[in-house]
Structure formats: structure tokens, C-alpha cells
Protein backbone atom coordinates (compact mmCIF):
# COMPACT_ATOMS: atom_id res chain seq x y z
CA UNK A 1 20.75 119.55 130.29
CA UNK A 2 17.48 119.02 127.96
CA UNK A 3 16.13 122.66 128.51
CA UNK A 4 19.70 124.28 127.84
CA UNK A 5 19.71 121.93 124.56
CA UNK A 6 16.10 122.76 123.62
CA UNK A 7 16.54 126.55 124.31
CA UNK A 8 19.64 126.39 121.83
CA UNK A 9 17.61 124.59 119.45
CA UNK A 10 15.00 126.89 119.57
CA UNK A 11 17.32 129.59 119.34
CA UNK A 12 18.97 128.11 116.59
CA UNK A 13 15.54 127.46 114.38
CA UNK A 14 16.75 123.93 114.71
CA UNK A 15 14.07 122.22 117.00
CA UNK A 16 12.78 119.22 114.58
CA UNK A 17 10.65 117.85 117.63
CA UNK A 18 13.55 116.50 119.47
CA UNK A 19 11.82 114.73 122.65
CA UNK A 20 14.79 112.87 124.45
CA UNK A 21 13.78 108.93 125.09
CA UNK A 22 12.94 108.63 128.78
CA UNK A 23 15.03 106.60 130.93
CA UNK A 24 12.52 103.77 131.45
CA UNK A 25 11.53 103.70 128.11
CA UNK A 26 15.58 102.84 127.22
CA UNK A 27 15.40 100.19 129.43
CA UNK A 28 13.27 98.22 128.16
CA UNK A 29 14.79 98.50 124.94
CA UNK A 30 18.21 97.29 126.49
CA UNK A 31 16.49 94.70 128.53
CA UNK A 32 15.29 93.07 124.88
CA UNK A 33 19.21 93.51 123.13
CA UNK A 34 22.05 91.22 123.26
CA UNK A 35 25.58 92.83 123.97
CA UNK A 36 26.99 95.26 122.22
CA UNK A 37 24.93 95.27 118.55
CA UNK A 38 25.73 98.26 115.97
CA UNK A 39 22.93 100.85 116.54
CA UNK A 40 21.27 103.33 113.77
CA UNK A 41 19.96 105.59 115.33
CA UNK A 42 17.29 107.67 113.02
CA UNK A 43 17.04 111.29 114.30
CA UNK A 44 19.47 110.46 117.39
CA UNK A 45 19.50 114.20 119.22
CA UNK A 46 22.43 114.39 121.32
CA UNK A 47 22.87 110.71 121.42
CA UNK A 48 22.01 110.12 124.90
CA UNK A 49 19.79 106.70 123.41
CA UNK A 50 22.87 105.31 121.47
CA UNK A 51 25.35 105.59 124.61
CA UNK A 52 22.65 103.93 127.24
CA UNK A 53 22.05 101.41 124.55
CA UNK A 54 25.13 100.34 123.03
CA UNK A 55 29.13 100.41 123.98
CA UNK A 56 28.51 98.59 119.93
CA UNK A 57 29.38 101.00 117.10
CA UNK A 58 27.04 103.72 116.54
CA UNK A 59 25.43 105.04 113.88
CA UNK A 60 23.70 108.71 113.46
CA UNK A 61 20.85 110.38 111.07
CA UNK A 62 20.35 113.85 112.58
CA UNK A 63 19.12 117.31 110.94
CA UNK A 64 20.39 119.44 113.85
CA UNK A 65 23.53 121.17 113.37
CA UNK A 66 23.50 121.78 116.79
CA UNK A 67 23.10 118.29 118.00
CA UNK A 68 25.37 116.94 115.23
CA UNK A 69 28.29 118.69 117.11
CA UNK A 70 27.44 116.53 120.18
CA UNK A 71 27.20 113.68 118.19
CA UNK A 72 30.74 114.41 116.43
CA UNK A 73 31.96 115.02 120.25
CA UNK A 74 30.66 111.91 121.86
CA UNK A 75 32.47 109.60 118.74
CA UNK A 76 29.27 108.91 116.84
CA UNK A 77 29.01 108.52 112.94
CA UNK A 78 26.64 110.47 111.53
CA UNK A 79 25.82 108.46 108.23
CA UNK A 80 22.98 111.18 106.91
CA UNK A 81 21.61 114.50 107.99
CA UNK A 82 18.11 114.27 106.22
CA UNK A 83 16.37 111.31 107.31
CA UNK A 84 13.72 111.74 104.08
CA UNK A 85 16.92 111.75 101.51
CA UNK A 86 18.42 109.07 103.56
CA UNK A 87 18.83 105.67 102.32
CA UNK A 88 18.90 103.26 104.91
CA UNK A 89 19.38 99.89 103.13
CA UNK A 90 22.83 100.48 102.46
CA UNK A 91 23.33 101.01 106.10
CA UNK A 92 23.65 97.63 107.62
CA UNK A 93 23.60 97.27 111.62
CA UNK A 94 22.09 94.93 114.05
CA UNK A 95 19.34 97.36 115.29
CA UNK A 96 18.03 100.35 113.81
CA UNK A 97 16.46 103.09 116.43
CA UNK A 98 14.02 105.58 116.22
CA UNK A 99 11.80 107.60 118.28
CA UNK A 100 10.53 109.96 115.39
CA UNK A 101 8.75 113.47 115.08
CA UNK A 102 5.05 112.45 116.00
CA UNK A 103 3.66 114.26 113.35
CA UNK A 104 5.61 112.21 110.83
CA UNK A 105 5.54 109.10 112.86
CA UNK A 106 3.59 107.03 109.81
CA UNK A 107 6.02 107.95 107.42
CA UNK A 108 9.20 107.50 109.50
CA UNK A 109 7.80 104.03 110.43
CA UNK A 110 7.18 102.31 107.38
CA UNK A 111 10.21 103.95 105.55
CA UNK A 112 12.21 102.60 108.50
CA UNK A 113 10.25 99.29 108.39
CA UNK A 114 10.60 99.18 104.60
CA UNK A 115 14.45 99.71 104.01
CA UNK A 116 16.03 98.41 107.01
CA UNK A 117 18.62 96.62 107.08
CA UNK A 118 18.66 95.31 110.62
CA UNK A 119 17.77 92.28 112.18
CA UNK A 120 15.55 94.05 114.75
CA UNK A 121 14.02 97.54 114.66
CA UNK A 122 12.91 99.65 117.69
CA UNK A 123 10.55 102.33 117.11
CA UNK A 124 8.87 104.73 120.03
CA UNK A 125 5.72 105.70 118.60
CA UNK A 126 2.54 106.75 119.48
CA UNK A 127 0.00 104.34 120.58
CA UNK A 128 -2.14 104.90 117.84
CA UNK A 129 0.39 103.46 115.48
CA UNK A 130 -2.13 100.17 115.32
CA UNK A 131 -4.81 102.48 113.48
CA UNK A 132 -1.74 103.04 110.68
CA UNK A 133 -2.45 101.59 107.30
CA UNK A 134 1.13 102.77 106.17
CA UNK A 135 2.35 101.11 109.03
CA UNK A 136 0.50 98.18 108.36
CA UNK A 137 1.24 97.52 105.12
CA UNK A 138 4.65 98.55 105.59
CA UNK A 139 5.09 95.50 107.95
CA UNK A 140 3.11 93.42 105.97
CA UNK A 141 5.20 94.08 102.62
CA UNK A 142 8.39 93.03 105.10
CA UNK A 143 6.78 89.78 106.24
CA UNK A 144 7.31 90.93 109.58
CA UNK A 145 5.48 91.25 112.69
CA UNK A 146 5.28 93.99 115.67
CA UNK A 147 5.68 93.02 119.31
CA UNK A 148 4.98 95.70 121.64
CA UNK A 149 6.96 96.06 124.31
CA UNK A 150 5.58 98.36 126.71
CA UNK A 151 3.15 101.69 126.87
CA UNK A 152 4.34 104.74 128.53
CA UNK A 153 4.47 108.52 128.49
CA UNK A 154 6.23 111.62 127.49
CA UNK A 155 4.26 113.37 131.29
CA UNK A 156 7.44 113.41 133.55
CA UNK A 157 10.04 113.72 131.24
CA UNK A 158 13.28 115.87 130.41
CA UNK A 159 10.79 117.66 127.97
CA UNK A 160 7.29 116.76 128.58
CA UNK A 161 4.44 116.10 126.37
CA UNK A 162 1.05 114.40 126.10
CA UNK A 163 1.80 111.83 123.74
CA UNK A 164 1.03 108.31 125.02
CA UNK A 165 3.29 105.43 123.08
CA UNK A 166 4.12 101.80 122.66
């Protein structure tokens, strides 16, 4: 299902570095929610992450036309379609999501980190977040602090890559 998507994507011009969240990566995640929370999902794909992690109301930023259709079809509501011009402390849920572009990772992070209005966020990023000042400060304006909870990689995936993340 991830090549057809990623082909049409491609096709499209519409492939914003869309790497589906592995399976055991989700897990975790769940493993670490209570029941049911509202999930914001920051540049959701096809919303495979929000159905695994929720049965909750769920919540959408996504560029993709494309992916925005399966969105629309699986019942999600897609709250912005630029996550840059997006305004995320007007969108109040239990849990904001996000496994961003890597090469924007930083600035996804501590925008995210900055105007959330969640009680927990859940970020996939790459390993060398740690090395982040933006991230750091970003956390560190919040009066926050960041638990890891668990390293993997993108190797085996639906649509593999090298990046190693916490």
C-alpha cells in the first residue's frame, strides 16, 4: 500500500517526505497513552498513525492533496493544510503527533513544542535532536522536559531510510 501511495505522490509532485511511522514505533507510543485521547496529528499522511493510535477524535495537518482525500475518507478532520501557516494553539487536544520531514525536523519541533496545546506531545525525530539548540530552548521556554522513549529505525520499513530516531 506505501509504494502505490508514494508512486502517486511522486506522480502527483506531492511527496513532502512522507515516511509512514513503523509499526513498532506506534506501539510504543500507544503503550505510553491512556484510552481514547483527541490526537493532532501534524503532517498525518494517510492517517494510518491516528487510527492505530486513537478510536479518540482525530485531528489532521496535511499538505498532500492526495493524502487529504484519504484522510477525508477515513473520517478525519483536517484542521490545516500548511503546517508553517498553521496555528496550533487554538487547536486543543490531549496529544499532539508528529513524525516530521527530517530536514525540517528543528523547526517542526520547537514550533510544535512552542504552541501546543496538549497535555503530552509525541514527536519521531532523529536522534540527533539532543544536539538542537531550537529544540532546546524551545523546551526550555515551555518549562518542559523530554523523555525518550525508545531508538529505532526507518531500515525495514514500508519506505525505508537511514535515519536513526528517538
Amino acid at each position: 500500500m506505501s509504494r502505490e501511495i508514494v508512486g502517486k505522490l511522486k506522480a502527483d509532485g506531492e511527496d513532502f517526505e512522507w515516511y509512514p511511522t513503523t509499526s513498532k514505533i506506534l506501539n510504543v507510543i500507544k503503550g505510553d497513552l491512556r484510552e481514547d485521547v483527541s490526537i493532532l496529528d501534524c503532517g498525518a499522511g494517510d492517517g494510518r498513525a491516528l487510527e492505530f493510535l486513537t478510536d479518540g477524535s482525530r485531528y489532521a495537518i496535511e499538505k498532500s492533496n492526495y493524502l487529504m482525500s484519504l484522510l477525508f475518507e477515513k473520517g478525519i478532520v483536517i484542521t490545516g493544510t500548511d503546517f508553517n501557516q498553521s496555528t496550533l494553539i487554538d487547536k486543543e487536544v490531549d496529544v499532539i503527533f508528529c513524525n516530521p520531514p527530517y530536514s525540517e525536523y528543528a523547526a517542526w519541533a520547537s514550533k510544535i513544542i512552542r504552541e501546543a496545546n496538549s497535555e503530552y506531545i509525541y514527536l519521531v525525530i532523529p536522534s540527533r535532536w539532543t544536539s538542537s539548540n531550537t529544540i532546546k530552548l524551545a523546551i526550555e521556554e515551555r518549562g518542559c522536559e523530554a523523555k525518550v522513549l525508545g531508538s529505532d529505525d526507518f531500515l525495514d520499513a514500508d519506505r525505508a531510510a537511514r535515519a536513526k530516531i528517538d
